[in-house]
N, C-alpha and C. Protein backbone atom coordinates (compact mmCIF):
# COMPACT_ATOMS: atom_id res chain seq x y z
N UNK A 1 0.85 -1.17 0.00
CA UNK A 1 0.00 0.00 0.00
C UNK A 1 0.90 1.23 0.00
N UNK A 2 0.72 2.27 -0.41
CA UNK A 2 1.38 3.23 -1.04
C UNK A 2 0.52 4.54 -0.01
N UNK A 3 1.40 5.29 0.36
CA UNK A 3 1.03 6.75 1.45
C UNK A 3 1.64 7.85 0.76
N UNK A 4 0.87 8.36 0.83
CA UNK A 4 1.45 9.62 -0.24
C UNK A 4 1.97 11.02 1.21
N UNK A 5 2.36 11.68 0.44
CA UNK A 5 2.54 13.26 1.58
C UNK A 5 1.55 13.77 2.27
N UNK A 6 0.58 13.67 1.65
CA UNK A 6 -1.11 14.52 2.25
C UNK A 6 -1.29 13.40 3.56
N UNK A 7 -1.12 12.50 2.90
CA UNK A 7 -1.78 10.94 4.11
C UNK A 7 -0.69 11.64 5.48
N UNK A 8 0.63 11.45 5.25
CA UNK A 8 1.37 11.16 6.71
C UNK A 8 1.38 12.76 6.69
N UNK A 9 0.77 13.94 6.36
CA UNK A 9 0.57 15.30 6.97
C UNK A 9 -0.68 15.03 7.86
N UNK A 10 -1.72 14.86 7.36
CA UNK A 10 -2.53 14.85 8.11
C UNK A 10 -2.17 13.70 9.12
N UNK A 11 -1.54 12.20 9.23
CA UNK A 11 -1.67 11.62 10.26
C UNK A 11 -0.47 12.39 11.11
N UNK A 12 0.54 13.53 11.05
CA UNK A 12 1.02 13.80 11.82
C UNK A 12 0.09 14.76 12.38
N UNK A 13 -0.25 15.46 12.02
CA UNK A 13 -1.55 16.61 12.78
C UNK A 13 -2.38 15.56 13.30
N UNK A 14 -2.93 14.67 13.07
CA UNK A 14 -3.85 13.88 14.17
C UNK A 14 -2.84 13.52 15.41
N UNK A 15 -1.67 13.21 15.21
CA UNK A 15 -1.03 12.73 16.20
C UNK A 15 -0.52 13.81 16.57
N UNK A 16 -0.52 14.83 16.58
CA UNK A 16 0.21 16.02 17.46
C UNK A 16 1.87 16.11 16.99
N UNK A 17 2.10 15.52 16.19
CA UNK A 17 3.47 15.66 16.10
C UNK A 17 4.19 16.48 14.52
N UNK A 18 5.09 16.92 14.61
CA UNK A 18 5.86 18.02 13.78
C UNK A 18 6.36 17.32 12.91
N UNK A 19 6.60 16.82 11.62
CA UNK A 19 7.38 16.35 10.46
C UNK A 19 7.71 17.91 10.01
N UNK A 20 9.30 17.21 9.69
CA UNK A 20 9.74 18.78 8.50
C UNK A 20 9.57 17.57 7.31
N UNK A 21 9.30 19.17 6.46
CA UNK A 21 8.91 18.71 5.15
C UNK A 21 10.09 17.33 4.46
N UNK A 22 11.24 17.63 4.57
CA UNK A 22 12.45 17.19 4.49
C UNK A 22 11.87 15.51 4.58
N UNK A 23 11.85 15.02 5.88
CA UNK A 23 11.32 13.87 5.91
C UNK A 23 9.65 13.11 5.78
N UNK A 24 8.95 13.59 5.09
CA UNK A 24 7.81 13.22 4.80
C UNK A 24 7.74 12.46 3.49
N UNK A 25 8.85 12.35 2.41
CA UNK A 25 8.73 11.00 1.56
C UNK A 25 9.60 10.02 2.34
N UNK A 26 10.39 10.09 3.46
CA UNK A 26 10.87 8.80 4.12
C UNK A 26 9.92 8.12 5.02
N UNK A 27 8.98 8.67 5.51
CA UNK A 27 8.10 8.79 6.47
C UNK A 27 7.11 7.82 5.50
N UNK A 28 6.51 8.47 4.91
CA UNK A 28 5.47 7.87 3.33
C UNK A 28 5.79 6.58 2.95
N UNK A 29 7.23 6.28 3.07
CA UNK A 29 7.51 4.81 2.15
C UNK A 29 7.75 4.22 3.90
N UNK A 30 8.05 4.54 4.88
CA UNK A 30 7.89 3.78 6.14
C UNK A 30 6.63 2.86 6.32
N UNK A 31 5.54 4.22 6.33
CA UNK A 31 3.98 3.88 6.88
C UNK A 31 3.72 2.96 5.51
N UNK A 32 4.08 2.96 4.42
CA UNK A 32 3.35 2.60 3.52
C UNK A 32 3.59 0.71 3.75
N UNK A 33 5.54 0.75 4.01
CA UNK A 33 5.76 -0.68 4.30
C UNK A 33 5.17 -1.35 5.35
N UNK A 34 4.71 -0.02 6.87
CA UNK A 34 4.47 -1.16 7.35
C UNK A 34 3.24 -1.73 7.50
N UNK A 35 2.37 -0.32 6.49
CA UNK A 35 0.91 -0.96 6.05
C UNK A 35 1.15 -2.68 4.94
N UNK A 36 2.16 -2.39 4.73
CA UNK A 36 2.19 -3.72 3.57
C UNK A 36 2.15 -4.84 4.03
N UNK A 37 3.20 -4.86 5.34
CA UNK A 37 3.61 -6.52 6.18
C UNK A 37 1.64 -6.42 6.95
N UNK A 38 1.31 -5.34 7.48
CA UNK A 38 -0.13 -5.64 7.76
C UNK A 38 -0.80 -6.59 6.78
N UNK A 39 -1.13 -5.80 5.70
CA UNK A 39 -1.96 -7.00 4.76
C UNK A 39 -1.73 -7.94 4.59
N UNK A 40 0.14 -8.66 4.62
CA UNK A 40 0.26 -9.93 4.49
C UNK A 40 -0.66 -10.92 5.65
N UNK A 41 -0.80 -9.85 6.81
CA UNK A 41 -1.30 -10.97 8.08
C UNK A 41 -2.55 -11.66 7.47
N UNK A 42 -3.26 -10.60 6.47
CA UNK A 42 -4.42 -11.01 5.60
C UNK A 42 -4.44 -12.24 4.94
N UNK A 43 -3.31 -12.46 4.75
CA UNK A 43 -3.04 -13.74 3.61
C UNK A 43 -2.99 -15.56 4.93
N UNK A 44 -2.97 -15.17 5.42
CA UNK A 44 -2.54 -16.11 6.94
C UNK A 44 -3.82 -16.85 7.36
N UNK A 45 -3.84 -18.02 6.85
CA UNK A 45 -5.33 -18.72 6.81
C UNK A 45 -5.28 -19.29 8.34
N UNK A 46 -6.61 -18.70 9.21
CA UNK A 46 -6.42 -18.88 10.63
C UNK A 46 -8.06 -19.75 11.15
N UNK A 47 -8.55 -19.98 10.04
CA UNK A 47 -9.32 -20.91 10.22
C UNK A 47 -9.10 -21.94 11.06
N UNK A 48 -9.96 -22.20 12.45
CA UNK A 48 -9.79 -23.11 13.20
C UNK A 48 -8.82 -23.18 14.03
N UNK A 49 -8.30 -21.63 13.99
CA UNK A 49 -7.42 -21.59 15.31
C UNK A 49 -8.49 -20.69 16.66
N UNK A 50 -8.23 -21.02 17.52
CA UNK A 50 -9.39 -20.29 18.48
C UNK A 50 -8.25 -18.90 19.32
N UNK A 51 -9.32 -17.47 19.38
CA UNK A 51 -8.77 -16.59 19.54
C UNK A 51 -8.52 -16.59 20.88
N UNK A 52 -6.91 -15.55 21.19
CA UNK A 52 -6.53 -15.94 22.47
C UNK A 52 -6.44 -14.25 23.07
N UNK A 53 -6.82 -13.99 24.20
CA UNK A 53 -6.22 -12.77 24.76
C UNK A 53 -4.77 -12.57 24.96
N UNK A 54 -3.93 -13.58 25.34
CA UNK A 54 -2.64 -13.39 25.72
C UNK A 54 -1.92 -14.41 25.16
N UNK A 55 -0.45 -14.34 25.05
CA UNK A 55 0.33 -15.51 24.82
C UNK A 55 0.61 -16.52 26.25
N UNK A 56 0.66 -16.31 26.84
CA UNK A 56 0.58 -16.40 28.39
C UNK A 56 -1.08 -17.27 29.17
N UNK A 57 -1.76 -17.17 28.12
CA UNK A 57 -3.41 -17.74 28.40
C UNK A 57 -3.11 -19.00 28.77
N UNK A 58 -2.40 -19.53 28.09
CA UNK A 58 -2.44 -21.36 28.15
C UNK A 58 -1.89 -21.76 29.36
N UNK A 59 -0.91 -20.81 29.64
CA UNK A 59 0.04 -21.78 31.21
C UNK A 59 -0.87 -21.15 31.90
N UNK A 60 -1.64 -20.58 32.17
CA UNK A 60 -2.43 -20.16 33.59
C UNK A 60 -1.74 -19.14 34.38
N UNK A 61 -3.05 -18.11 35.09
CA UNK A 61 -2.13 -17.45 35.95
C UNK A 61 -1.66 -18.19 37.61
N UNK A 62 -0.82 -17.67 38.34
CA UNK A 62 -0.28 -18.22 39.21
C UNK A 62 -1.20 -17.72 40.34
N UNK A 63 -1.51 -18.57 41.25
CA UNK A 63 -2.43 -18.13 42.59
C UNK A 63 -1.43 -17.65 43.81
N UNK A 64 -1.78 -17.00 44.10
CA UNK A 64 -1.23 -16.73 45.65
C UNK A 64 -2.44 -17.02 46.95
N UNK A 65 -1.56 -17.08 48.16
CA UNK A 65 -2.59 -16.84 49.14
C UNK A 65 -3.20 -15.15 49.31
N UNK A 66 -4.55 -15.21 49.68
CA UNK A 66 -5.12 -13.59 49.56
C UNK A 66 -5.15 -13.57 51.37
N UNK A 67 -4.11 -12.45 51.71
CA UNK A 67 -3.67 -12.16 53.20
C UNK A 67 -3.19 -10.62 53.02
N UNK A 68 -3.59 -10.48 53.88
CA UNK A 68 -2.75 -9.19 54.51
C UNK A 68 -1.39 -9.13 55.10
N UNK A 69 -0.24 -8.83 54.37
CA UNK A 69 0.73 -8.63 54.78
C UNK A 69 1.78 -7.60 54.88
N UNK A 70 0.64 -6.81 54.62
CA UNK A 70 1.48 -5.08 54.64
C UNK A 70 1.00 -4.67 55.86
N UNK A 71 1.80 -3.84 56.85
CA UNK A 71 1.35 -2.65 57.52
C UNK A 71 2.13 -3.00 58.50
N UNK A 72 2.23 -2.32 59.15
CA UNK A 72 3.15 -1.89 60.90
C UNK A 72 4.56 -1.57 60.79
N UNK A 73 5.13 -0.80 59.46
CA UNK A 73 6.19 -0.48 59.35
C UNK A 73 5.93 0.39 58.91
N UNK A 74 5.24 1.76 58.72
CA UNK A 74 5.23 3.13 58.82
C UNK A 74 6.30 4.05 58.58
N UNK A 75 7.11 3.90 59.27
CA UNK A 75 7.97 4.63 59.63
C UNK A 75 9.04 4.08 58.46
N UNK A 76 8.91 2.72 58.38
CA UNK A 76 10.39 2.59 57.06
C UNK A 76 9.51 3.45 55.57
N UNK A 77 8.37 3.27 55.32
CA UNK A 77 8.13 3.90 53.84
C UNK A 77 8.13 4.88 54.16
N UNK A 78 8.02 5.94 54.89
CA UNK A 78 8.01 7.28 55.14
C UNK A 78 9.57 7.42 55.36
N UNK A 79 10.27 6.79 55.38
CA UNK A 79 11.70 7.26 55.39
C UNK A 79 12.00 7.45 54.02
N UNK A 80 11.37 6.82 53.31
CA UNK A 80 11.99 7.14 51.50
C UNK A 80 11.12 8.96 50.98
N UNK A 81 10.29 9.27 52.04
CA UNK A 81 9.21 10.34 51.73
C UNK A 81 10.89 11.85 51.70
N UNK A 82 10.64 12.13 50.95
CA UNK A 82 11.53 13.72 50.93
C UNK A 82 11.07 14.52 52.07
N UNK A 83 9.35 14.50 52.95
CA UNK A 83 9.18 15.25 54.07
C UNK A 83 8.09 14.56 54.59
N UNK A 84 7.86 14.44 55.76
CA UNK A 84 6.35 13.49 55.98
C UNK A 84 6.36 14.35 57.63
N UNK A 85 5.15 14.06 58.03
CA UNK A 85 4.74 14.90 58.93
C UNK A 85 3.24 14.14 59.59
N UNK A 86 3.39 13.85 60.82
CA UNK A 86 2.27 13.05 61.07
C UNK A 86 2.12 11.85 60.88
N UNK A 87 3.21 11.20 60.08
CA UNK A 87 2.43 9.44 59.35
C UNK A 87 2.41 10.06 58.25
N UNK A 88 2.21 11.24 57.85
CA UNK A 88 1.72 11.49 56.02
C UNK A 88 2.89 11.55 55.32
N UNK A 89 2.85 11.71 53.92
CA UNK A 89 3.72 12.55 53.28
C UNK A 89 3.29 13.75 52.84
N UNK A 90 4.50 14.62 53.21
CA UNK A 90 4.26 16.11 52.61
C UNK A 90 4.56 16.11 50.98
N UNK A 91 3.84 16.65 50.64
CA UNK A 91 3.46 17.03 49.25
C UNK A 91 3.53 18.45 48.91
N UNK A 92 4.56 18.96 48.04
CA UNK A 92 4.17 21.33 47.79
C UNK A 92 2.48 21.06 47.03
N UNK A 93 1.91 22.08 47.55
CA UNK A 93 0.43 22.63 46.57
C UNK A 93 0.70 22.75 45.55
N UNK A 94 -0.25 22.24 44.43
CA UNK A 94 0.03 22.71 43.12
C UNK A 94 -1.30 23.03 42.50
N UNK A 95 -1.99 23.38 43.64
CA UNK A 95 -3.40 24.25 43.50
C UNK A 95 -3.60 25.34 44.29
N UNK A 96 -3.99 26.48 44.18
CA UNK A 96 -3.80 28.00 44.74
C UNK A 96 -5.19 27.68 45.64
């Protein structure tokens, strides 16, 4: 599939981002290749394979025990705090 200059101008203005003119036919034959390896996926007869969310689906996820094992050390995570005051951490305002 073939991207012309107009195509990757406007997809840089959708995406917020700046092309100089300079690189917009390298850009064009980029998007265009990697629209191309896309369509091959087209060609990829997947009949009778069943769709998967993850590569990772088949081994299963791992269980843990569900416990509570955080809390009564306070004082060590507030030591990594830059200022804490009370048990809290201090935080500067960044609302008036």
């Amino acid at each position: 599939m073939s991207v012309d200059k107009a195509t990757v101008v406007r997809i840089a203005h959708l995406a917020r981002l700046h092309v100089p003119d300079d690189r917009l036919d390298r850009l064009a034959g980029e998007l265009g290749d990697i629209l191309g390896w896309v369509e091959q996926l087209n060609e990829v007869d997947t009949a009778g394979v069943e769709p998967m969310v993850s590569g990772v689906q088949a081994a299963g996820l791992r269980r843990r025990e569900d416990r509570v094992t955080d809390g009564g050390y306070a004082d060590r995570v507030l030591a990594n705090a830059p200022a804490a005051r009370d048990g809290f951490y201090v935080v500067p305002r960044v609302v008036e």
